[in-house]
PDB file of N, CA and C in Angstrom:
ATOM      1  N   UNK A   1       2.470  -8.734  23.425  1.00  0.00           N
ATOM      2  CA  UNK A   1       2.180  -9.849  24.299  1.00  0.00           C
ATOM      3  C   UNK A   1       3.441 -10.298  25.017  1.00  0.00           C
ATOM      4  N   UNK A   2       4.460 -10.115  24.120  1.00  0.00           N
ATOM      5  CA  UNK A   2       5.292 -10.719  24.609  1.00  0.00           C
ATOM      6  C   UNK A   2       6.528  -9.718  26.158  1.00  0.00           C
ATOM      7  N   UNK A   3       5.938  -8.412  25.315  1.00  0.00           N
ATOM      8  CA  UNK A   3       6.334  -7.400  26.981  1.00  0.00           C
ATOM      9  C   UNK A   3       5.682  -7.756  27.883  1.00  0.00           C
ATOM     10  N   UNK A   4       4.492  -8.081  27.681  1.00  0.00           N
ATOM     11  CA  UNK A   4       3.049  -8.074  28.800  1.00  0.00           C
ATOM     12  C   UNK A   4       3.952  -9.325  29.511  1.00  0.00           C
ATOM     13  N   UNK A   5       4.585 -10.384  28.727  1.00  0.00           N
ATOM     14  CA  UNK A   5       4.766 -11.489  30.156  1.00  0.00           C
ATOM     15  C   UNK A   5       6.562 -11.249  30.691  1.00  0.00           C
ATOM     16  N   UNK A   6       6.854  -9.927  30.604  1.00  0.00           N
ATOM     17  CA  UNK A   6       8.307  -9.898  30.458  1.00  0.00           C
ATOM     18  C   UNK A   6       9.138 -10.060  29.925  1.00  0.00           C
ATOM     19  N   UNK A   7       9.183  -9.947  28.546  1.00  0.00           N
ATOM     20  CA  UNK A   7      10.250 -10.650  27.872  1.00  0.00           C
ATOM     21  C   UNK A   7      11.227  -9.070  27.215  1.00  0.00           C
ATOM     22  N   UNK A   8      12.420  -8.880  27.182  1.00  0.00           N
ATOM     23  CA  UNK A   8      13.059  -7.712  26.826  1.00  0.00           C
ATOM     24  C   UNK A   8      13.353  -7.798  25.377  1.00  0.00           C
ATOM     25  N   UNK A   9      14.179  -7.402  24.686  1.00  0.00           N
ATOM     26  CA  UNK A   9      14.515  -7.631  22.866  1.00  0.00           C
ATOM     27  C   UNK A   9      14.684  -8.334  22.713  1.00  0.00           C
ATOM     28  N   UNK A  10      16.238  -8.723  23.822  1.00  0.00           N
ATOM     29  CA  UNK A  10      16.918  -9.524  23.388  1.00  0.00           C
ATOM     30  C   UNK A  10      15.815 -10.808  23.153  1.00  0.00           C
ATOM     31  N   UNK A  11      14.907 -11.152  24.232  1.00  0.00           N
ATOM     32  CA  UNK A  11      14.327 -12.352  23.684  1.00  0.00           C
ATOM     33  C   UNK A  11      13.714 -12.483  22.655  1.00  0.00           C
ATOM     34  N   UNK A  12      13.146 -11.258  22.348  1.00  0.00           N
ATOM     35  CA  UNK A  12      12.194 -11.293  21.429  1.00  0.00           C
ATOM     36  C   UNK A  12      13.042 -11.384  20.199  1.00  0.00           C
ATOM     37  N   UNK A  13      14.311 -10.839  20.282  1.00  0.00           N
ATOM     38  CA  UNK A  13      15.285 -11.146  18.994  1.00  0.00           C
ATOM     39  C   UNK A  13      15.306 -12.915  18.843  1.00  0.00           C
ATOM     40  N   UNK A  14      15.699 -13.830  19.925  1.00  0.00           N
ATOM     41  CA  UNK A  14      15.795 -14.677  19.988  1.00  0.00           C
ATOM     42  C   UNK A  14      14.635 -15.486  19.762  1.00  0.00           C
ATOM     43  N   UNK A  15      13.339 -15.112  19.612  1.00  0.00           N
ATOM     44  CA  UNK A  15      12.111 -15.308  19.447  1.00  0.00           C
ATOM     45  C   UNK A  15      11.812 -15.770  18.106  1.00  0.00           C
ATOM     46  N   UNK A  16      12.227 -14.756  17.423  1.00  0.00           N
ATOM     47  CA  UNK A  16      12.637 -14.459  16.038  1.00  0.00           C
ATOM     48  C   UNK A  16      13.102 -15.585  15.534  1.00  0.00           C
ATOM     49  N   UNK A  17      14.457 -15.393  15.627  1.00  0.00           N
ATOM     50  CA  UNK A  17      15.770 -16.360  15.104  1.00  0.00           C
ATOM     51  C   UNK A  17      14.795 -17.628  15.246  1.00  0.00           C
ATOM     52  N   UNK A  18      14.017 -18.110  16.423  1.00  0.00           N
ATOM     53  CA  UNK A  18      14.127 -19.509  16.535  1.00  0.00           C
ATOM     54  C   UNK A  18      12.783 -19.678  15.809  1.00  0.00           C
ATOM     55  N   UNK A  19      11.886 -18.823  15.374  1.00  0.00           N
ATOM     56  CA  UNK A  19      10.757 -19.013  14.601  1.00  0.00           C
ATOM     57  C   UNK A  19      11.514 -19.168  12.931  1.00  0.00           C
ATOM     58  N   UNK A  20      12.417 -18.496  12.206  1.00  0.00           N
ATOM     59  CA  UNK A  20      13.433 -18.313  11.331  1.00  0.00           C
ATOM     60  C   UNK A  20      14.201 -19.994  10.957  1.00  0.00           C
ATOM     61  N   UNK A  21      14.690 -20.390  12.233  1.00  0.00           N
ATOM     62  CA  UNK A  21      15.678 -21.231  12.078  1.00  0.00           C
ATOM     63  C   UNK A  21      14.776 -23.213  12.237  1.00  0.00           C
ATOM     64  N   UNK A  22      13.248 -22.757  12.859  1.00  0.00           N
ATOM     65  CA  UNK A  22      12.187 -23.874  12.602  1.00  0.00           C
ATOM     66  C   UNK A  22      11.793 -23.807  11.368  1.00  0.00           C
ATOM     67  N   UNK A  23      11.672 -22.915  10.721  1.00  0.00           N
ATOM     68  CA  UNK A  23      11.345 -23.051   9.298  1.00  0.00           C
ATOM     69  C   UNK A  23      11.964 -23.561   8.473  1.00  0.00           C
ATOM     70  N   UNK A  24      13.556 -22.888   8.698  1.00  0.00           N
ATOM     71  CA  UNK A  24      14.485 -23.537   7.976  1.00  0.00           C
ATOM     72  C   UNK A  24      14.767 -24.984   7.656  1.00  0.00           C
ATOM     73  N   UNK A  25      14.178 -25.763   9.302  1.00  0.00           N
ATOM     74  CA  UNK A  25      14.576 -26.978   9.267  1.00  0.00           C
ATOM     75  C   UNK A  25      13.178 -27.775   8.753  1.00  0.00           C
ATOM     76  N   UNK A  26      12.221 -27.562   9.291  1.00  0.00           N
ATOM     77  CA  UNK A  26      10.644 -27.801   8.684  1.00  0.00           C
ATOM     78  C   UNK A  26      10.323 -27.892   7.077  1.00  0.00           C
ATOM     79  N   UNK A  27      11.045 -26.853   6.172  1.00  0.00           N
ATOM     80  CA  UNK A  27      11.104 -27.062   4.770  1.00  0.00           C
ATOM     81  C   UNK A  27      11.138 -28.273   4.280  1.00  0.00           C
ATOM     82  N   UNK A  28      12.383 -28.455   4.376  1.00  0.00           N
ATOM     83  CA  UNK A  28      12.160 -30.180   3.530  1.00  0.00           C
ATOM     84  C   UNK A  28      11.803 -31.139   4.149  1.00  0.00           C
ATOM     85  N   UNK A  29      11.292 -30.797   5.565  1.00  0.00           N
ATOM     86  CA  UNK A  29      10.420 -32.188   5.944  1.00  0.00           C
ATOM     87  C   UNK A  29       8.818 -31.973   5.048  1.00  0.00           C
ATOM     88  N   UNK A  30       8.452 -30.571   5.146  1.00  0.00           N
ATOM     89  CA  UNK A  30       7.508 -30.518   4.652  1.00  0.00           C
ATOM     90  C   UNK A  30       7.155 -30.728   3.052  1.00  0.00           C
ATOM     91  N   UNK A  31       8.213 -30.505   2.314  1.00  0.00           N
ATOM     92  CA  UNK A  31       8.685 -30.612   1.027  1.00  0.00           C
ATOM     93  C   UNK A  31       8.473 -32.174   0.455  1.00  0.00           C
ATOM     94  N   UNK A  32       8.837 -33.252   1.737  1.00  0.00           N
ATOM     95  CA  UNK A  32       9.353 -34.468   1.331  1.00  0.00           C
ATOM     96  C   UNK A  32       7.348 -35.088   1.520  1.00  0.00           C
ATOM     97  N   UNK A  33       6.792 -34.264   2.683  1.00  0.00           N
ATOM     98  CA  UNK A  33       5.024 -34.836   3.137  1.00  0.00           C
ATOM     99  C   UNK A  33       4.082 -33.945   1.079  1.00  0.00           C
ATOM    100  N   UNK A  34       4.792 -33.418   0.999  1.00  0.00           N
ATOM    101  CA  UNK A  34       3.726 -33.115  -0.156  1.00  0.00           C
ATOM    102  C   UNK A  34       3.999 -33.494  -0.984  1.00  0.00           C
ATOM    103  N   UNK A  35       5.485 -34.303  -1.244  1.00  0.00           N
ATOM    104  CA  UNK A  35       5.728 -35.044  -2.739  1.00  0.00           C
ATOM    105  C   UNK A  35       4.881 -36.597  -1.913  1.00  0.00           C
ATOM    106  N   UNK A  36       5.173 -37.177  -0.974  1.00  0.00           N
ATOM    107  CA  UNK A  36       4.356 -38.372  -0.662  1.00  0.00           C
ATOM    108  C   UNK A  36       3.096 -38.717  -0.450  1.00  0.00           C
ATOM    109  N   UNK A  37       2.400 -37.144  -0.319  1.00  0.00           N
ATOM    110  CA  UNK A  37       1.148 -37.568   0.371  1.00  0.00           C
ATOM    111  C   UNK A  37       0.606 -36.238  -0.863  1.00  0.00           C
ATOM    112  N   UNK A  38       0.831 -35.838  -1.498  1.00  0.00           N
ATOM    113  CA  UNK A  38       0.033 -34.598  -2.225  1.00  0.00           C
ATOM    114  C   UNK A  38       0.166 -33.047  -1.376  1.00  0.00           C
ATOM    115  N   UNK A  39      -0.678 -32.286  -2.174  1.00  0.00           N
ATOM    116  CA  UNK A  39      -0.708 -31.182  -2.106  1.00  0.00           C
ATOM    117  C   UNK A  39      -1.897 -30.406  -1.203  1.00  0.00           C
ATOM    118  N   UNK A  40      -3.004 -31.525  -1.296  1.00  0.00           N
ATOM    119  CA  UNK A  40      -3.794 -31.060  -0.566  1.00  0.00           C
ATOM    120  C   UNK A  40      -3.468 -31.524   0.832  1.00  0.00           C
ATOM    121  N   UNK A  41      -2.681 -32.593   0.792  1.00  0.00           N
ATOM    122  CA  UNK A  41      -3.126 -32.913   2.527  1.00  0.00           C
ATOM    123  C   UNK A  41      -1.581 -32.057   3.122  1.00  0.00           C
ATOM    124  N   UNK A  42      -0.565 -31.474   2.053  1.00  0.00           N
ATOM    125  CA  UNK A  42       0.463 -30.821   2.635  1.00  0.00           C
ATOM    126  C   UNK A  42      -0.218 -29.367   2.898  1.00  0.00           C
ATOM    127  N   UNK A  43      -1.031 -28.878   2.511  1.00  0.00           N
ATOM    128  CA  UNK A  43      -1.919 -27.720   2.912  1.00  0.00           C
ATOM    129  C   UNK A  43      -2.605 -27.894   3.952  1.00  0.00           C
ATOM    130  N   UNK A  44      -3.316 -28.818   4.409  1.00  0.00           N
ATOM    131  CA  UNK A  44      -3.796 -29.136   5.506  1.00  0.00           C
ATOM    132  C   UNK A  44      -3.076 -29.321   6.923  1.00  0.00           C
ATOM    133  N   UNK A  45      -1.594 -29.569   6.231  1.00  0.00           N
ATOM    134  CA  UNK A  45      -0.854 -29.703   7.227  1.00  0.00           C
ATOM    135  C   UNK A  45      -0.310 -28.332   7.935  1.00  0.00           C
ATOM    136  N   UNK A  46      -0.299 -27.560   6.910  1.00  0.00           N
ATOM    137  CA  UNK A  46       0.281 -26.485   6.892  1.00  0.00           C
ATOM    138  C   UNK A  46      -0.341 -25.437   7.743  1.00  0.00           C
ATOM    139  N   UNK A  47      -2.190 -25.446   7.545  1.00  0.00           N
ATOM    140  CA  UNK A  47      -3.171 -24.737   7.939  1.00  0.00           C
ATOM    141  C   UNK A  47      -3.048 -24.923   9.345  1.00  0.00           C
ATOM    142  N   UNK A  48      -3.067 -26.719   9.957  1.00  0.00           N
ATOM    143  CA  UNK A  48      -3.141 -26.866  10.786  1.00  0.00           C
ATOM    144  C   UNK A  48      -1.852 -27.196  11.829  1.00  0.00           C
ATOM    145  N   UNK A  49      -0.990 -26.341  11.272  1.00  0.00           N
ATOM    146  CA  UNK A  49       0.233 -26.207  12.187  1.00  0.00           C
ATOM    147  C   UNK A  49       0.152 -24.835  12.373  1.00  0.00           C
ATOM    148  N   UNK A  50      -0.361 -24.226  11.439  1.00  0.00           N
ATOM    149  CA  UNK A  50      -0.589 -22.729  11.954  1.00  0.00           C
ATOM    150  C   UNK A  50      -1.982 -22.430  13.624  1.00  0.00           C
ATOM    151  N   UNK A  51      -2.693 -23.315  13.241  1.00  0.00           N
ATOM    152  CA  UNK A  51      -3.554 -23.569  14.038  1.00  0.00           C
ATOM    153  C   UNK A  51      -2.947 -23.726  15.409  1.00  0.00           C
ATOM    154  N   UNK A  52      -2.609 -24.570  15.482  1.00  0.00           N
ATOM    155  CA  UNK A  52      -1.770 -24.917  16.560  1.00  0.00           C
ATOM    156  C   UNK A  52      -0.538 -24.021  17.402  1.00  0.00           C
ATOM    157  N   UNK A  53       0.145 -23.754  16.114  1.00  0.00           N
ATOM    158  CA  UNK A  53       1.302 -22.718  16.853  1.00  0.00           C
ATOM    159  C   UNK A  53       0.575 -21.487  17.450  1.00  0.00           C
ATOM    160  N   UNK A  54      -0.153 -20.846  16.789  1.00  0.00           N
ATOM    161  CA  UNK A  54      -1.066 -19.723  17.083  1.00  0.00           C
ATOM    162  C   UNK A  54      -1.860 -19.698  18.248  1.00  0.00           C
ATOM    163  N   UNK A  55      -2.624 -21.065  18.308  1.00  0.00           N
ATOM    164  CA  UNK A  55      -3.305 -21.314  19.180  1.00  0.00           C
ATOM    165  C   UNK A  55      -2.667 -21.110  20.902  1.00  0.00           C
ATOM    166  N   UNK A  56      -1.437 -22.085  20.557  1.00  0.00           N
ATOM    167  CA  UNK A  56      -1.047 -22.323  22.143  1.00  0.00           C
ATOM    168  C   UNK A  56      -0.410 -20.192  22.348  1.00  0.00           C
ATOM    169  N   UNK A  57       0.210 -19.927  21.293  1.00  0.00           N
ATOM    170  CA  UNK A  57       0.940 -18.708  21.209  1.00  0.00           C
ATOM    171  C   UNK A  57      -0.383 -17.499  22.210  1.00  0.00           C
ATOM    172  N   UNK A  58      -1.729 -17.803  21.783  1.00  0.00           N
ATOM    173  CA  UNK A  58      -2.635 -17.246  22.662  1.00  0.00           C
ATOM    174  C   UNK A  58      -3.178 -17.786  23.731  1.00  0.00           C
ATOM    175  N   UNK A  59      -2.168 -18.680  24.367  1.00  0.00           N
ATOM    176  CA  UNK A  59      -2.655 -18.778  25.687  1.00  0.00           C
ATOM    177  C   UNK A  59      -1.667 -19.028  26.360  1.00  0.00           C
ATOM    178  N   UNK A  60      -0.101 -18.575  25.585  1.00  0.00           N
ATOM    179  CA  UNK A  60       0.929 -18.509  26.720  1.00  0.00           C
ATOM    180  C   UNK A  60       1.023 -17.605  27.734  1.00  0.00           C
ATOM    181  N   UNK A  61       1.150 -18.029  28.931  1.00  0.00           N
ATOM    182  CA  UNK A  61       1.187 -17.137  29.999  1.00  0.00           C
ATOM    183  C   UNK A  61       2.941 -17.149  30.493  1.00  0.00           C
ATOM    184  N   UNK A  62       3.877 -17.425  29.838  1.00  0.00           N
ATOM    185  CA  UNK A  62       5.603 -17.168  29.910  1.00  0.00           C
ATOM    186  C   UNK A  62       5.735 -17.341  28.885  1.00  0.00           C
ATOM    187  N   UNK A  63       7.081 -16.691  28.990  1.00  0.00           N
ATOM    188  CA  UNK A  63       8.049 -16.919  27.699  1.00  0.00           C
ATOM    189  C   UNK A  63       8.189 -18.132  27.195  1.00  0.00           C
ATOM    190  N   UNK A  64       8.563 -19.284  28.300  1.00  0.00           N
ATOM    191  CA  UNK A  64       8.702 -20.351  27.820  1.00  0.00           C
ATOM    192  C   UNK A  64       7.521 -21.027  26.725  1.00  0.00           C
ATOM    193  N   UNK A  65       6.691 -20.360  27.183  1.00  0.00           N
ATOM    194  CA  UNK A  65       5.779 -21.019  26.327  1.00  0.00           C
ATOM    195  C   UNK A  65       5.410 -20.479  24.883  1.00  0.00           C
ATOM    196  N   UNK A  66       5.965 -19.429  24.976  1.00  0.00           N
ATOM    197  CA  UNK A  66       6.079 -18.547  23.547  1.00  0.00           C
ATOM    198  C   UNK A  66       7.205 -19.156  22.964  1.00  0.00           C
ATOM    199  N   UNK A  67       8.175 -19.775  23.317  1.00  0.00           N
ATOM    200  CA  UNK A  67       9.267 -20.494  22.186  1.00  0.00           C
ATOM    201  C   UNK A  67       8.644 -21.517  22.483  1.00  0.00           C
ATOM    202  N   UNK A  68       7.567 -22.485  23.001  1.00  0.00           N
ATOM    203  CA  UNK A  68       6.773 -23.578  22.518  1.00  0.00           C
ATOM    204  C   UNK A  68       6.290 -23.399  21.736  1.00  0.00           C
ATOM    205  N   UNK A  69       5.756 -22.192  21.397  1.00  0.00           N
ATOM    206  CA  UNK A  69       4.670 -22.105  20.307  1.00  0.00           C
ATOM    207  C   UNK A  69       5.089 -21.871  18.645  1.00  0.00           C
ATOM    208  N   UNK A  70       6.519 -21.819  18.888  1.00  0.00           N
ATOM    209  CA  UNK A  70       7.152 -21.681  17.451  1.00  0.00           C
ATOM    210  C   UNK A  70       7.673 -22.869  17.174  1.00  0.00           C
ATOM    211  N   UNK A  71       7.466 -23.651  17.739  1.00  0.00           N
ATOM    212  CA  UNK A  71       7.759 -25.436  16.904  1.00  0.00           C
ATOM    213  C   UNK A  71       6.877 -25.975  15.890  1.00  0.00           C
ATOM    214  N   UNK A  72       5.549 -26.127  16.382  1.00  0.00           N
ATOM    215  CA  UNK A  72       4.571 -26.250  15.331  1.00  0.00           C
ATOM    216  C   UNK A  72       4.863 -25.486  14.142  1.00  0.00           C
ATOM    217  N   UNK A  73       4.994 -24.281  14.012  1.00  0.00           N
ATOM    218  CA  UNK A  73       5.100 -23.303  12.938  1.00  0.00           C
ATOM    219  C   UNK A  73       6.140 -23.660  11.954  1.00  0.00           C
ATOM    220  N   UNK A  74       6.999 -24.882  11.835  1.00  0.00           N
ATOM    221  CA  UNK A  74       7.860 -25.473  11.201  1.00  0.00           C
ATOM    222  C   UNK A  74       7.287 -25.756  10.149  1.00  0.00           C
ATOM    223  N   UNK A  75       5.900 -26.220  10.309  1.00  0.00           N
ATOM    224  CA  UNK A  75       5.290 -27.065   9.019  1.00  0.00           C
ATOM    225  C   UNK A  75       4.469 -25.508   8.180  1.00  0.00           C
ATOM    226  N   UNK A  76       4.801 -24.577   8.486  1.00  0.00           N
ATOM    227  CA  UNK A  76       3.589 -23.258   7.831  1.00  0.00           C
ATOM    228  C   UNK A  76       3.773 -23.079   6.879  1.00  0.00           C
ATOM    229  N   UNK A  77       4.059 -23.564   5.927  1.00  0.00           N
ATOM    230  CA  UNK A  77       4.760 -23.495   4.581  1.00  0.00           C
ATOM    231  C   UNK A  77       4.034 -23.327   3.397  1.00  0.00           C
ATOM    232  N   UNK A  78       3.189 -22.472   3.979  1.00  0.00           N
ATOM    233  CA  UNK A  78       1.311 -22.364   2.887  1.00  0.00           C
ATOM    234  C   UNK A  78       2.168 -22.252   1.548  1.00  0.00           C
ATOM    235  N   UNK A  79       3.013 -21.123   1.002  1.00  0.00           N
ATOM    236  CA  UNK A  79       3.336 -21.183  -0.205  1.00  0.00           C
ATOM    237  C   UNK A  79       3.582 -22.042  -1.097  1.00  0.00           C
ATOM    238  N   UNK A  80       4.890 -22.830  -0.108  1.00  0.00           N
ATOM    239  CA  UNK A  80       5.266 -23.881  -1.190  1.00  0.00           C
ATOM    240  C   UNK A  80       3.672 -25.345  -1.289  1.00  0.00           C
ATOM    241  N   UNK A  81       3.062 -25.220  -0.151  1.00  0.00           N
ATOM    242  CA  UNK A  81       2.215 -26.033  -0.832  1.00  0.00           C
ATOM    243  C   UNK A  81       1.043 -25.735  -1.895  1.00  0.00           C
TER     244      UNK A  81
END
């Protein structure tokens, strides 16, 4: 998808990293919503950030909008919840 709208490695390397480095920072926010609010609604959160990132991710028509779509994905943290 992401050749289809032009994008070369390098972005897609950079694509990467910044899906990598939202997680990183998303952890203990998400860490801190399931000790306050439980486990089920940190799963819910989780489901529905996947929802979301995914969602817009299939209807980006640029790049730009493909590193929009890896912000949401901060909260995807199905495991630890």
């Amino acid at each position: 998808m992401a050749r289809r709208l032009g994008a070369d490695v390098v972005t897609l390397g950079y694509l990467n990293t910044l899906f990598s480095f939202v997680l990183l920072c998303g952890g203990p926010l998400y860490g801190r919503f399931g000790d306050v609010f439980g486990s089920r609604a940190a799963l819910m959160l989780s489901f529905s950030a996947a929802v979301i990132g995914f969602g817009i991710q299939s209807l980006a028509n640029s790049v730009p909008m493909l590193f929009l779509s890896q912000i949401p994905l901060g909260f995807m943290h199905t495991f630890q919840g």
